[in-house]
C-alpha atoms as a PDB file:
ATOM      1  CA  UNK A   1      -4.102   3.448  37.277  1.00  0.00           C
ATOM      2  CA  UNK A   2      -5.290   5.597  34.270  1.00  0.00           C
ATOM      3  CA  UNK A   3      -3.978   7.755  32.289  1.00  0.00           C
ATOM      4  CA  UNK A   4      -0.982  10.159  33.981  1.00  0.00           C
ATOM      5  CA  UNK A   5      -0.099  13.699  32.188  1.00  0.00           C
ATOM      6  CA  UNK A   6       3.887  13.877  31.182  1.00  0.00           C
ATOM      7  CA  UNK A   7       5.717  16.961  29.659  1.00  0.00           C
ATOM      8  CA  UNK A   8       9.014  17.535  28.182  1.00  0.00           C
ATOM      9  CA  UNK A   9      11.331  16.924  31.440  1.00  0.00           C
ATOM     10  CA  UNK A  10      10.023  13.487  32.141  1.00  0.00           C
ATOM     11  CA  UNK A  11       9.222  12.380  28.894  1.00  0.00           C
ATOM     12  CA  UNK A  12      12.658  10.695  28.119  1.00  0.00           C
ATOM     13  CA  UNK A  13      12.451   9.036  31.666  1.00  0.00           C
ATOM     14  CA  UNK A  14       9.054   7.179  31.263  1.00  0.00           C
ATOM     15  CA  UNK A  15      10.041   5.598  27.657  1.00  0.00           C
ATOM     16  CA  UNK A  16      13.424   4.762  29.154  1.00  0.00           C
ATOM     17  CA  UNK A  17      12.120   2.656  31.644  1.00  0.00           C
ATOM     18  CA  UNK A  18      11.020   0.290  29.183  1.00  0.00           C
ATOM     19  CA  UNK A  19       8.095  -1.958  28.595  1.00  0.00           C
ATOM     20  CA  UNK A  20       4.850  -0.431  26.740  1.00  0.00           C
ATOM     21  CA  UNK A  21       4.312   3.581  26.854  1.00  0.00           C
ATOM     22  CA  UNK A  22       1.127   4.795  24.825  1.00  0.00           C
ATOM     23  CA  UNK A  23       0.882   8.765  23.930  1.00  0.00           C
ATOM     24  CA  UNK A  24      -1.876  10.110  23.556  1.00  0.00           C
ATOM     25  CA  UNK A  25      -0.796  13.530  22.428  1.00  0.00           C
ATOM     26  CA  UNK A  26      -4.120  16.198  22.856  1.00  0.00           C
ATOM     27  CA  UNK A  27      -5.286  19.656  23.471  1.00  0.00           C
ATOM     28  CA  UNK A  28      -8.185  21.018  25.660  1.00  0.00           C
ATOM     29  CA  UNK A  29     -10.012  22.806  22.943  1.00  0.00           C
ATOM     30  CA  UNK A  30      -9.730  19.442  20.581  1.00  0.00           C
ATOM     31  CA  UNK A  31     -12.933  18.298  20.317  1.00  0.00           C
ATOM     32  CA  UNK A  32     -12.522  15.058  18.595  1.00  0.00           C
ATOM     33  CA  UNK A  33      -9.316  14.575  21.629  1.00  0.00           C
ATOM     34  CA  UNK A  34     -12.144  14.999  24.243  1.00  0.00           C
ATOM     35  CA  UNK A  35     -14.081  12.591  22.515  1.00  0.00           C
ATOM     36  CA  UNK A  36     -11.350   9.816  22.548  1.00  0.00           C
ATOM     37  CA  UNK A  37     -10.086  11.016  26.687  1.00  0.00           C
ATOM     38  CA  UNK A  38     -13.023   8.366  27.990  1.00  0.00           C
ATOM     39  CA  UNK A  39     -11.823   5.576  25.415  1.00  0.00           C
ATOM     40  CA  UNK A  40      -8.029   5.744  26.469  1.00  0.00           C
ATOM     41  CA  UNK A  41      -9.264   6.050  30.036  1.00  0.00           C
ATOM     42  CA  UNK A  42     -11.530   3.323  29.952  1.00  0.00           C
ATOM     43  CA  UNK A  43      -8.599   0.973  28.112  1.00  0.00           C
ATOM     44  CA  UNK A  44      -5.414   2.382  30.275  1.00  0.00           C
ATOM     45  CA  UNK A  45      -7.607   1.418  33.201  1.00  0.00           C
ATOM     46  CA  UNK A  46      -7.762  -2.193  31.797  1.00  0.00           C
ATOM     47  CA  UNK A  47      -4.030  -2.377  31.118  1.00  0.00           C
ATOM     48  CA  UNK A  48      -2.521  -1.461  34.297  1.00  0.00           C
ATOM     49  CA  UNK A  49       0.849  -2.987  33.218  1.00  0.00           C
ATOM     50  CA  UNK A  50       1.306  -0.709  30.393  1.00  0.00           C
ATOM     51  CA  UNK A  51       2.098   3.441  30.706  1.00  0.00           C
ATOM     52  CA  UNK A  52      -0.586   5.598  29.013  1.00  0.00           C
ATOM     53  CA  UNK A  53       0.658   9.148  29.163  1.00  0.00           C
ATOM     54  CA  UNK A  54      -0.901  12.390  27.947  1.00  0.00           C
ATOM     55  CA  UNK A  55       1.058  15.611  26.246  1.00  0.00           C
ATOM     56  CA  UNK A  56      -1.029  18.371  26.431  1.00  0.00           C
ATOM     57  CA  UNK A  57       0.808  20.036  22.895  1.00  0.00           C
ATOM     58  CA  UNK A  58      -0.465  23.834  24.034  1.00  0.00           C
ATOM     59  CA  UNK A  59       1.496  23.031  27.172  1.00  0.00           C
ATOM     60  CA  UNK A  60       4.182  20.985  25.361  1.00  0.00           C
ATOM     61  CA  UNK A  61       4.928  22.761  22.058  1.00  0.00           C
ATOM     62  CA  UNK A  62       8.949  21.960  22.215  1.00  0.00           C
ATOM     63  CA  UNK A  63       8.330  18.768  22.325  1.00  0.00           C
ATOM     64  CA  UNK A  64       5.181  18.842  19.824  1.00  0.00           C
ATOM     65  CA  UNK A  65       7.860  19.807  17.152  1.00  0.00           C
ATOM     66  CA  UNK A  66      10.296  17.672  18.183  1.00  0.00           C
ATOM     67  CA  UNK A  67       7.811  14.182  17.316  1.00  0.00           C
ATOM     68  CA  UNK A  68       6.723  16.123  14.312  1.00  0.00           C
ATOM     69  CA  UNK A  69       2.979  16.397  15.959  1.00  0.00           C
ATOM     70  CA  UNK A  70       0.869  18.639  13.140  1.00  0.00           C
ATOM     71  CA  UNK A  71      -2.457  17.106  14.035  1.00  0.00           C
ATOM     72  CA  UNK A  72      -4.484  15.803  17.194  1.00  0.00           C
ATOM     73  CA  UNK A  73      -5.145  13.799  18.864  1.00  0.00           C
ATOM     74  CA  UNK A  74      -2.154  11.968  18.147  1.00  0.00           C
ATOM     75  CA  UNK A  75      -1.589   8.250  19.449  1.00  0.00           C
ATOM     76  CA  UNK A  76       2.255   7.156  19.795  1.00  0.00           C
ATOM     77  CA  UNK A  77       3.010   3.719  20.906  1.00  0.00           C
ATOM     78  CA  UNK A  78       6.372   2.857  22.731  1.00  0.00           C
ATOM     79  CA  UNK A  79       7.874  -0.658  23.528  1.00  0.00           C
ATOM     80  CA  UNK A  80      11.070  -0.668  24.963  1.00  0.00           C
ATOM     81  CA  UNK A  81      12.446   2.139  24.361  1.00  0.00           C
ATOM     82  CA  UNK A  82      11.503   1.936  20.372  1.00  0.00           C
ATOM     83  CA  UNK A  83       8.697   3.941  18.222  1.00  0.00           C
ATOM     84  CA  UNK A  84       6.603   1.119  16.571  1.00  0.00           C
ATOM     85  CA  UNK A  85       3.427   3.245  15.757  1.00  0.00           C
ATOM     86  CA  UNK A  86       2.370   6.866  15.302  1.00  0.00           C
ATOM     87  CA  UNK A  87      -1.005   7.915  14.101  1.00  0.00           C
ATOM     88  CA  UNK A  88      -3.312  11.120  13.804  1.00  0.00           C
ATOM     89  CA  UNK A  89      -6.850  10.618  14.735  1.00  0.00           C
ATOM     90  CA  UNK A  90      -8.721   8.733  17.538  1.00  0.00           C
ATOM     91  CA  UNK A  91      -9.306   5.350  17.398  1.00  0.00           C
ATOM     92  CA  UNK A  92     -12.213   3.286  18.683  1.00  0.00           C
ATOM     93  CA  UNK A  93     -11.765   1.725  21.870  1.00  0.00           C
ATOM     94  CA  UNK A  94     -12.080  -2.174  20.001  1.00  0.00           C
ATOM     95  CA  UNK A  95      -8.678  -0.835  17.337  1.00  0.00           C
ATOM     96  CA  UNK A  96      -7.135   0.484  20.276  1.00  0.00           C
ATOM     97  CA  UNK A  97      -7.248  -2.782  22.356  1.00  0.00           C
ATOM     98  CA  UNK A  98      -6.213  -4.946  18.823  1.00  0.00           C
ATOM     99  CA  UNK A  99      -3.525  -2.355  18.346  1.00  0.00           C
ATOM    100  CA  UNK A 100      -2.368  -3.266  21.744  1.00  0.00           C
ATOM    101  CA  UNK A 101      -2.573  -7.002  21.472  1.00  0.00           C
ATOM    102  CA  UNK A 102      -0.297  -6.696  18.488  1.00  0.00           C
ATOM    103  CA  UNK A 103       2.278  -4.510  19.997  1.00  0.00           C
ATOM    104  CA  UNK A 104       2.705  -7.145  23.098  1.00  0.00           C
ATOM    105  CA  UNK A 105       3.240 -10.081  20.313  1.00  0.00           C
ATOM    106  CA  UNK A 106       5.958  -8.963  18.783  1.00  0.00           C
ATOM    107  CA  UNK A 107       9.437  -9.973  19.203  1.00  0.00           C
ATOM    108  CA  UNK A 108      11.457  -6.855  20.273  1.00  0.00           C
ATOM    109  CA  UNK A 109      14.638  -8.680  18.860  1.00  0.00           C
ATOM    110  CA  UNK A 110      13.205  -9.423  15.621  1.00  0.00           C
ATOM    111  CA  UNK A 111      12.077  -5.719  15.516  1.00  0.00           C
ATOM    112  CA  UNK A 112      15.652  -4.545  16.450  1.00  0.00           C
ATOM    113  CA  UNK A 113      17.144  -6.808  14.068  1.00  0.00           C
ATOM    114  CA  UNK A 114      14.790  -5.279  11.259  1.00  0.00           C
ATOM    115  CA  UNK A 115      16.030  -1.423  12.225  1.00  0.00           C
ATOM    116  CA  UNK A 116      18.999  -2.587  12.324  1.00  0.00           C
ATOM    117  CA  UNK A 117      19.078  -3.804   9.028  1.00  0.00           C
ATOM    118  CA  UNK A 118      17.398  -0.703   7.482  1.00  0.00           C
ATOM    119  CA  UNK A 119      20.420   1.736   7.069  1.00  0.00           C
ATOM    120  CA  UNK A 120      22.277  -1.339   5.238  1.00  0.00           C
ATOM    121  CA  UNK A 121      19.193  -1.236   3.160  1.00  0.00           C
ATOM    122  CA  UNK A 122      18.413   2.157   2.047  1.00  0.00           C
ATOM    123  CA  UNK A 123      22.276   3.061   1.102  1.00  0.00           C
ATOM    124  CA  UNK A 124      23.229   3.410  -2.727  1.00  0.00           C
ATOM    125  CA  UNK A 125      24.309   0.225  -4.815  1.00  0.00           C
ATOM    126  CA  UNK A 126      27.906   1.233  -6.266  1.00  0.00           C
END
């Protein structure tokens, strides 16, 4: 299928319907984002079962802001509903597809139990 622009109103509704969403967060006068448009073509054609969306941040600076985006491209990766990685940069086409094979191994309810667990964590010892 390839890669399918999204912007702010259905953002929410393609990571709430679950399974893997990749965002490749860009900008037409991005040279090194042009550069890396083939590679996530060439892998989101290859992965049909998985969502690879592109936020065009001139178009999109709302919701730029709102995922903290200072630098492109961007890559965000999605699995059910939950933010596993975020990284500045593009990535060879051979990390990307690694990168992918790692996010469909994991269990989602050992992930969820981690976050979970975090707040617990992080609060201050009386």
């Amino acid at each position: 299928m390839g890669a399918v622009a999204i912007g702010k109103d259905d953002f929410q509704p393609t990571i709430d319907k679950g399974g893997i969403v990749l965002i490749d967060w860009w900008a037409p006068w991005c040279g090194p984002c042009r550069a890396f448009a083939p590679v996530y073509e060439k892998v989101a054609e290859a992965n049909p079962d998985i969502v690879f969306a592109k936020i065009n941040t001139d178009e999109e600076q709302e919701l730029s802001g709102a995922f903290n985006v200072r630098s492109i491209p961007t890559l965000m990766i999605f699995r059910d509903k939950v933010l596993l990685f975020a990284q500045a940069g593009a990535l060879p086409q051979s990390l990307l597809e690694d990168i992918l094979r790692k996010v469909r191994d994991l269990d989602m309810d050992e992930v969820r139990a981690k976050i979970a667990k975090k707040p617990e964590q992080s609060q201050p010892k009386a």
